[in-house]
C-alpha atoms as a PDB file:
ATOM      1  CA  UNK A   1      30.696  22.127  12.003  1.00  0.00           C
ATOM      2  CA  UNK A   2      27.999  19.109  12.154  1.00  0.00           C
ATOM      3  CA  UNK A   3      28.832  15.894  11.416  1.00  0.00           C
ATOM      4  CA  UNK A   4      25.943  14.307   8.835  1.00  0.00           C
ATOM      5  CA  UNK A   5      25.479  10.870   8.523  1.00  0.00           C
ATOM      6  CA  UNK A   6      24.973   9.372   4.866  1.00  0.00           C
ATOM      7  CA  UNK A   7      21.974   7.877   4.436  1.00  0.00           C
ATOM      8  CA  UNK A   8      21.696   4.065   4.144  1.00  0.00           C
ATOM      9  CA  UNK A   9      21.708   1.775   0.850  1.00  0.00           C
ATOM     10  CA  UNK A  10      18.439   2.858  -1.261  1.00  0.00           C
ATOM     11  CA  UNK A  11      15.825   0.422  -1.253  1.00  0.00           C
ATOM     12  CA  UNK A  12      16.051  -2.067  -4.652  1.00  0.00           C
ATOM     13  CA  UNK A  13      12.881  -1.718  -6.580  1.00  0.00           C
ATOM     14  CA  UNK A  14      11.113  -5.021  -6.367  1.00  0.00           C
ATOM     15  CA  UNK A  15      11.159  -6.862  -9.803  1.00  0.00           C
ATOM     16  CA  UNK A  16       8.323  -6.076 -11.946  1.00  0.00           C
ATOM     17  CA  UNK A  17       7.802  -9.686 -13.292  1.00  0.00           C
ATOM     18  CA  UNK A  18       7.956 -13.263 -12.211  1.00  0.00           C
ATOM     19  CA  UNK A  19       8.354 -16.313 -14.095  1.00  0.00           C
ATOM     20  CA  UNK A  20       7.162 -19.506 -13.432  1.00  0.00           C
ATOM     21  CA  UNK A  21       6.742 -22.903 -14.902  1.00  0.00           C
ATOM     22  CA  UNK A  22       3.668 -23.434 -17.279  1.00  0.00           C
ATOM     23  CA  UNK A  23       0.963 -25.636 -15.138  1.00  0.00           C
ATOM     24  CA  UNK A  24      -0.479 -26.802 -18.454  1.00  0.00           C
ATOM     25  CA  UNK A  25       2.931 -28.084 -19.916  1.00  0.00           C
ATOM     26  CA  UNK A  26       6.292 -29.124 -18.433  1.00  0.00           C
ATOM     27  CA  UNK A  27       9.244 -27.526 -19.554  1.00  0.00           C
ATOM     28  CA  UNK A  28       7.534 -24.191 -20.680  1.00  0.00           C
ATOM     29  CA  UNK A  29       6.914 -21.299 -18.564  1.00  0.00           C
ATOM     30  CA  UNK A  30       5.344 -18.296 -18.212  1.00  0.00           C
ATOM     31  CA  UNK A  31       6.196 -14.596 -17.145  1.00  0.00           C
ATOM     32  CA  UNK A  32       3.804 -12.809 -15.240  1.00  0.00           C
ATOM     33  CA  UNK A  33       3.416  -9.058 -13.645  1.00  0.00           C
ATOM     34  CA  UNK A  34       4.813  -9.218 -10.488  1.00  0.00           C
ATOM     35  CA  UNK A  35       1.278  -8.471  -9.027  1.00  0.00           C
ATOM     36  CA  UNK A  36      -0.543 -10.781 -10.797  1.00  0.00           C
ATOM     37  CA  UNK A  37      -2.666 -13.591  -8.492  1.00  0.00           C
ATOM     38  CA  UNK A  38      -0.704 -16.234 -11.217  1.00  0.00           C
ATOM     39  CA  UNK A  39       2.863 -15.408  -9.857  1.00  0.00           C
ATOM     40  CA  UNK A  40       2.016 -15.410  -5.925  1.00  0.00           C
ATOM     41  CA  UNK A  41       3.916 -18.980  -4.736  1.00  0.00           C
ATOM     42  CA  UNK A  42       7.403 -19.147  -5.915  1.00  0.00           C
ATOM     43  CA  UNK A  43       8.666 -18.499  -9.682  1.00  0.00           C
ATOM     44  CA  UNK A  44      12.187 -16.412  -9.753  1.00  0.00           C
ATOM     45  CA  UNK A  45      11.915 -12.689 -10.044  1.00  0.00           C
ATOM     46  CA  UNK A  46      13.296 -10.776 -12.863  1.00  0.00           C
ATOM     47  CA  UNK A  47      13.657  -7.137 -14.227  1.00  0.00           C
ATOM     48  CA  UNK A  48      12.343  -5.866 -17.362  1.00  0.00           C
ATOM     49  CA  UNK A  49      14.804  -6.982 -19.461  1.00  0.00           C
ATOM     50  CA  UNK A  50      15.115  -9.816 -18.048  1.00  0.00           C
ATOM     51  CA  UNK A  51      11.577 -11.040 -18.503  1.00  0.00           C
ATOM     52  CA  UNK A  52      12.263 -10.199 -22.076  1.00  0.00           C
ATOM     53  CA  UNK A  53      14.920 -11.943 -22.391  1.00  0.00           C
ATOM     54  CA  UNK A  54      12.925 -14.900 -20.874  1.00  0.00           C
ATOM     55  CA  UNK A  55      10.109 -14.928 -23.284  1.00  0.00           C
ATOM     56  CA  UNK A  56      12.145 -15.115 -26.061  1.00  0.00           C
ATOM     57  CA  UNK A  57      13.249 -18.562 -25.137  1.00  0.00           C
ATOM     58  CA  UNK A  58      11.623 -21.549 -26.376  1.00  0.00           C
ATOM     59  CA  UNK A  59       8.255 -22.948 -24.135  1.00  0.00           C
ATOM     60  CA  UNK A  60       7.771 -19.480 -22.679  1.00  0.00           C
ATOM     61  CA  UNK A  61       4.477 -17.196 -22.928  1.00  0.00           C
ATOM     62  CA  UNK A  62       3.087 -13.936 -21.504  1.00  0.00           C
ATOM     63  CA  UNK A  63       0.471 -14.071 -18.803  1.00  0.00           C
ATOM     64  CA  UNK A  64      -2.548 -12.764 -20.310  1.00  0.00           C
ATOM     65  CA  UNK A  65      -4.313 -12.464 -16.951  1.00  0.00           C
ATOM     66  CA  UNK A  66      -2.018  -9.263 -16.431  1.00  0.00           C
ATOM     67  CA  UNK A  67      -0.063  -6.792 -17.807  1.00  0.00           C
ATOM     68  CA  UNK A  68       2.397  -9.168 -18.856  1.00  0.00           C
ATOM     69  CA  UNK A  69       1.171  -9.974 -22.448  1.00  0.00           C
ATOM     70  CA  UNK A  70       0.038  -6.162 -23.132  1.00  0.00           C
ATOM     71  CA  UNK A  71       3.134  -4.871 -21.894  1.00  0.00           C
ATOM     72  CA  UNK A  72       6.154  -7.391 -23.035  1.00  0.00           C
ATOM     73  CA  UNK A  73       4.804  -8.633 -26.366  1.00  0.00           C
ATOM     74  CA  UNK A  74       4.459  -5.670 -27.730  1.00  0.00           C
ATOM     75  CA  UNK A  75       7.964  -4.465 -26.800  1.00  0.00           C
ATOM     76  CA  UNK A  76       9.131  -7.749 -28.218  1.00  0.00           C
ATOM     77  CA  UNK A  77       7.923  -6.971 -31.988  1.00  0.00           C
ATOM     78  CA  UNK A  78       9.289  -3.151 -31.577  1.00  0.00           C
ATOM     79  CA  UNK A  79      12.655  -5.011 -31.369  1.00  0.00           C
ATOM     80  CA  UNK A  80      12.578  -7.210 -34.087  1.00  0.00           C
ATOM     81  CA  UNK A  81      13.330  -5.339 -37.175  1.00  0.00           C
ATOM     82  CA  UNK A  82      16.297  -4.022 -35.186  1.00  0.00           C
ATOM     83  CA  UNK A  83      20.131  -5.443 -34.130  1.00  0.00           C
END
């Protein structure tokens, strides 16, 4: 009989957005596609529902130099006739 060794932890996915404070306006932010030249620095990384969750809040905005504006605003207004 041969022994088989388990394979290790799967890799995480890497977070598909970033948010980051607003350089126009302190206090507000802005979530951007992880990609995106805007979130390359710093910013905290966050999941899809996550980065949802963060443009709901007051001061915060989609990038619109990526896919974040096409992407999360739209699923936004699909959930807000529902819950």
């Amino acid at each position: 009989m041969r022994t088989r060794r388990l394979p290790g932890r799967p890799p995480q996915p890497a977070p598909g957005w970033v948010v980051r404070p607003a350089p126009e306006r302190r206090g507000r932010t802005v979530v951007h596609d992880a990609a995106c030249r805007h979130a390359a620095g710093g910013g905290t990384e966050l999941g899809t529902q996550e980065a949802m969750d963060a443009l709901m809040r007051d001061g915060a905005r989609a990038c619109t130099d990526c896919d974040a504006a096409a992407v999360l605003v739209p699923a936004l207004e699909l959930g807000q006739g529902h819950g």
